[in-house]
C-alpha atoms as a PDB file:
ATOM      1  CA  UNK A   1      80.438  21.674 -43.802  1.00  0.00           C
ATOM      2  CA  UNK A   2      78.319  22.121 -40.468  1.00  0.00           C
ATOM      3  CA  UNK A   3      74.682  21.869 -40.452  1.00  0.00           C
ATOM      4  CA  UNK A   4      74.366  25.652 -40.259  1.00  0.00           C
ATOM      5  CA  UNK A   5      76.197  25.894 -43.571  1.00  0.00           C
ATOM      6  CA  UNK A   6      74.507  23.656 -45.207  1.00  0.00           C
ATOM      7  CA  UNK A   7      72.000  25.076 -44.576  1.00  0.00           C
ATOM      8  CA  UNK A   8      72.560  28.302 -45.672  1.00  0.00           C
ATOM      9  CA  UNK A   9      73.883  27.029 -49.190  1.00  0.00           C
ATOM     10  CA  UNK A  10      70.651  24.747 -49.528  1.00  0.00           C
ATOM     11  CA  UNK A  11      68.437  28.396 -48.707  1.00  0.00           C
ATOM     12  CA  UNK A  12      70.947  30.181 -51.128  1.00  0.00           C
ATOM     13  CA  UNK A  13      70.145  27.567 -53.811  1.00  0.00           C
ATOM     14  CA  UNK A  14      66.934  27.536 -53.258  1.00  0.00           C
ATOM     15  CA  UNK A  15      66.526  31.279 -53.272  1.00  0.00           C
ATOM     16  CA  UNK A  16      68.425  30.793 -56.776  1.00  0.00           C
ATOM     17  CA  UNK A  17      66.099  28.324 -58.233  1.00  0.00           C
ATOM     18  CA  UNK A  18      62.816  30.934 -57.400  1.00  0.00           C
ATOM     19  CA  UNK A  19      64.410  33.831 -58.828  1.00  0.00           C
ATOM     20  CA  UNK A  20      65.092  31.864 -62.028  1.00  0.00           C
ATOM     21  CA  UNK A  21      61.205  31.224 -62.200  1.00  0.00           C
ATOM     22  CA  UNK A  22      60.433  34.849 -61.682  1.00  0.00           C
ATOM     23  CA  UNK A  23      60.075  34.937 -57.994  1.00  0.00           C
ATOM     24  CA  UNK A  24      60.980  37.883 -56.244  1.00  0.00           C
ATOM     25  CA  UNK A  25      62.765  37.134 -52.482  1.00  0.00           C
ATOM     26  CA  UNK A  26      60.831  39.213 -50.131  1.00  0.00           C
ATOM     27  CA  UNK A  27      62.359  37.711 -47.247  1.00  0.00           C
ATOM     28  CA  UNK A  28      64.562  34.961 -45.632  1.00  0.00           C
ATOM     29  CA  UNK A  29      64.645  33.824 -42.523  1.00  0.00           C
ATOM     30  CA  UNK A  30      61.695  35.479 -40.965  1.00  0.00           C
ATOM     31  CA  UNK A  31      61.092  35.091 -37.391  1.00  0.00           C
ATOM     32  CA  UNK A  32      58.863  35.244 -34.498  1.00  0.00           C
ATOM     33  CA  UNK A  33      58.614  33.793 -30.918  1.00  0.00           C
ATOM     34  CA  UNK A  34      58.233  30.252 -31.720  1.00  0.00           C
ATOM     35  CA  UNK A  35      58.298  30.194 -35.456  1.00  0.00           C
ATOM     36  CA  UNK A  36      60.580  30.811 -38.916  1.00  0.00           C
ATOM     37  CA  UNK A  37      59.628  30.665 -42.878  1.00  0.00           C
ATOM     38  CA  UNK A  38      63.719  30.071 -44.354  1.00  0.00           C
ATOM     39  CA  UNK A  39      62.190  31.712 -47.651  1.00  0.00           C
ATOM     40  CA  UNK A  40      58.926  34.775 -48.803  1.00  0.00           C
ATOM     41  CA  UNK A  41      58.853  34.981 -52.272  1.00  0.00           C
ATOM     42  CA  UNK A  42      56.147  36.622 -54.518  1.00  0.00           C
ATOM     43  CA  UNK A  43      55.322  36.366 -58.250  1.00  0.00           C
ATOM     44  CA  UNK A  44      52.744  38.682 -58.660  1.00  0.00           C
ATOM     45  CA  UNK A  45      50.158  35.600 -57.739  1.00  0.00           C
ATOM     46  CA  UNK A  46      51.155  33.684 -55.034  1.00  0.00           C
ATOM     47  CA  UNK A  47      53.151  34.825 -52.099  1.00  0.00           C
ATOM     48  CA  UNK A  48      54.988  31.529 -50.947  1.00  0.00           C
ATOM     49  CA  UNK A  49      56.060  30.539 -47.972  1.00  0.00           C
ATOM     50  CA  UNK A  50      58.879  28.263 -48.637  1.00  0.00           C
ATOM     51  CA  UNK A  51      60.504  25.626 -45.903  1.00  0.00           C
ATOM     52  CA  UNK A  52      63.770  24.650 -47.122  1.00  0.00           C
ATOM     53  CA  UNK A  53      65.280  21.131 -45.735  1.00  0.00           C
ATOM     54  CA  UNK A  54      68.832  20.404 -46.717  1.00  0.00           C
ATOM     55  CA  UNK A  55      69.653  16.802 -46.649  1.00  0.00           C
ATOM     56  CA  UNK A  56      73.148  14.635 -47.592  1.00  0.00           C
ATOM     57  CA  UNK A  57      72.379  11.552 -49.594  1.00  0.00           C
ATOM     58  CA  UNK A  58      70.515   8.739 -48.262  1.00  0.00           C
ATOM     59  CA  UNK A  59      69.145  10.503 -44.882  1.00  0.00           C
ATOM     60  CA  UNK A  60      67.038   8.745 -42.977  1.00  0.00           C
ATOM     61  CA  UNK A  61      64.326  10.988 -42.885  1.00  0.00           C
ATOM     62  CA  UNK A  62      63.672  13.012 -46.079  1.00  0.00           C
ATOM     63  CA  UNK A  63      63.297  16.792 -46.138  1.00  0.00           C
ATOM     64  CA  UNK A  64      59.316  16.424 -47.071  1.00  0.00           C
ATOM     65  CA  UNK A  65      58.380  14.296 -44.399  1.00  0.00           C
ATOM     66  CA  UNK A  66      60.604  16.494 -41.889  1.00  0.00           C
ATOM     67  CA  UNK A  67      57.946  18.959 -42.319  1.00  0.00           C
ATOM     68  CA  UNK A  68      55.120  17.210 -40.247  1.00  0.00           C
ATOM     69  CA  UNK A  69      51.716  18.948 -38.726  1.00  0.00           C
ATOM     70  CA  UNK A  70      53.378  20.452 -35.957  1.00  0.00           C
ATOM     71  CA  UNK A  71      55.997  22.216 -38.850  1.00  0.00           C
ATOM     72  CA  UNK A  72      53.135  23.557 -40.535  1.00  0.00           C
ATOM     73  CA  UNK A  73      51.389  24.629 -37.742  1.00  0.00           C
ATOM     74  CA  UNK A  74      54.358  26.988 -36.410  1.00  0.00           C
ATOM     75  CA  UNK A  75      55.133  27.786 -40.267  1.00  0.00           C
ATOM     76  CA  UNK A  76      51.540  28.738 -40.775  1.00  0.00           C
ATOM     77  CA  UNK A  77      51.591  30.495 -37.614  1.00  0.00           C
ATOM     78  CA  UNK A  78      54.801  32.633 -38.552  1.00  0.00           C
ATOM     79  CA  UNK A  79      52.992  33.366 -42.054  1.00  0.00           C
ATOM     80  CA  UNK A  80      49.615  34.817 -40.533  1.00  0.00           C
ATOM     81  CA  UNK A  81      52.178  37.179 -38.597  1.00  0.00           C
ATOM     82  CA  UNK A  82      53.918  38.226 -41.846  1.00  0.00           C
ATOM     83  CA  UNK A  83      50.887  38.832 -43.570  1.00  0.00           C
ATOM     84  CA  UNK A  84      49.415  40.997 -40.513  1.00  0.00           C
ATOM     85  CA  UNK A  85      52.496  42.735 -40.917  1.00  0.00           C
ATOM     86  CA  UNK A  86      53.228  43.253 -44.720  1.00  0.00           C
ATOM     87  CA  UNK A  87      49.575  43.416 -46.126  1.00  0.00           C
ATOM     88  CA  UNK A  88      48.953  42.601 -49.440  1.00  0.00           C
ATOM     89  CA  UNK A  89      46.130  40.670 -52.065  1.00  0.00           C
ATOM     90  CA  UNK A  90      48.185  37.635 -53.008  1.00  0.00           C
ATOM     91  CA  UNK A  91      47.181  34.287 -52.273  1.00  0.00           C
ATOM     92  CA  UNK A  92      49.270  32.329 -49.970  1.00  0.00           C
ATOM     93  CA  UNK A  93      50.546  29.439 -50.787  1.00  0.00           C
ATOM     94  CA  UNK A  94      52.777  26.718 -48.440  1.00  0.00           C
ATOM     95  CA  UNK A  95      55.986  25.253 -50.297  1.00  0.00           C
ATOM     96  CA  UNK A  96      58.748  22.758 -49.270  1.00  0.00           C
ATOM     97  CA  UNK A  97      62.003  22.567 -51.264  1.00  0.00           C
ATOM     98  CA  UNK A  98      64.371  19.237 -50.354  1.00  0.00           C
ATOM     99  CA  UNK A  99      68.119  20.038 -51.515  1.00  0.00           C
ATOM    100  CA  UNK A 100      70.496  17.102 -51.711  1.00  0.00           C
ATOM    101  CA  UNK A 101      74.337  18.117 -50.586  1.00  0.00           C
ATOM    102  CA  UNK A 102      77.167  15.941 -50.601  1.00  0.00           C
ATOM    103  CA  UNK A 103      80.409  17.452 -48.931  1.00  0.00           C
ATOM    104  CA  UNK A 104      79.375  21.212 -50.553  1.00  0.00           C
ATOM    105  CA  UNK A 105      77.792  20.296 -53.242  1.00  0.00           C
ATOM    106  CA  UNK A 106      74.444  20.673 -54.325  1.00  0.00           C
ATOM    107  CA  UNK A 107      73.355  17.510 -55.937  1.00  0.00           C
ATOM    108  CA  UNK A 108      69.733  17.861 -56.677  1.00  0.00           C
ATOM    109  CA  UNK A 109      66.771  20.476 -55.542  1.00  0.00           C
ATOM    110  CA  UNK A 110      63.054  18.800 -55.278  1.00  0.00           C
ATOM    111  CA  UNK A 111      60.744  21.338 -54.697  1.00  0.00           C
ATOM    112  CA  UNK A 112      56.963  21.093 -54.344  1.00  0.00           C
ATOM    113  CA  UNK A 113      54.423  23.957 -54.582  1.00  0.00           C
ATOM    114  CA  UNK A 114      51.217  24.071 -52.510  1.00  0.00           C
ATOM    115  CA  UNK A 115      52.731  21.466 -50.093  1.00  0.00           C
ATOM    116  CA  UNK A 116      50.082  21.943 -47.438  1.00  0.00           C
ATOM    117  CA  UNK A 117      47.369  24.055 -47.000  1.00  0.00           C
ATOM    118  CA  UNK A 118      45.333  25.925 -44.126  1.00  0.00           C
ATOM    119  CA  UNK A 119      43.151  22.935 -43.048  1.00  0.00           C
ATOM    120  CA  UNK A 120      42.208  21.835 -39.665  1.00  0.00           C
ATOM    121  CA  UNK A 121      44.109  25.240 -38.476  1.00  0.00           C
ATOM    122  CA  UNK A 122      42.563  28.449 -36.940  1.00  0.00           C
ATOM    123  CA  UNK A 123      44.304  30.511 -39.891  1.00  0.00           C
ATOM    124  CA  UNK A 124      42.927  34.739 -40.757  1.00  0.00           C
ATOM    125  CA  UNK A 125      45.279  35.909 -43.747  1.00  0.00           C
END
């Protein structure tokens, strides 16, 4: 599998995984100049923004520490937009799912609500 498909399963799986918990997908892959969010999902109280890293086993660099400040800023950044666009009262809320994949396989999906937050950024949901 290439990167882009492994992707795409890890985003599939992860999409999976939230619907199983009640989430509803609202998006994936939303985009503007200079930012994405891979997954919007809503549960009636939150309205997540989910970052999805797909990783094989033993990477160098896991899929939570991938997603350093300047991540969050352009993730945050991207969010603000969706929210301007797609109005509504629930509270927003910053995830990070890690799926392990070994040669098309999922092996394992770590996932971690309220990863980061709003602080030290210029941020008007």
């Amino acid at each position: 599998m290439n990167r882009t498909e492994t992707g795409r399963l890890g985003e599939e799986r992860v999409c999976a995984y939230l619907t199983e918990r009640g989430y509803n997908i609202a998006a994936r892959n939303f985009r503007i100049r200079g930012g994405e969010i891979d997954i919007i999902a809503e549960n009636g109280d939150y309205i997540a923004f989910v970052e999805v890293k797909s990783r094989k086993p033993g990477s160098m660099v896991g899929g939570f520490e991938a997603v350093n400040k300047r991540k969050q800023g352009l993730i945050i950044k991207t969010a603000c937009e969706y929210m301007r666009r797609n109005p509504n009262l629930l509270q927003p809320r910053f995830d990070i799912a890690e799926v392990i994949i070994d040669r098309g396989n999922v092996l394992g999906i770590d996932y971690i609500e309220n990863a980061f937050d709003t602080t030290g950024y210029d941020v008007y949901f």
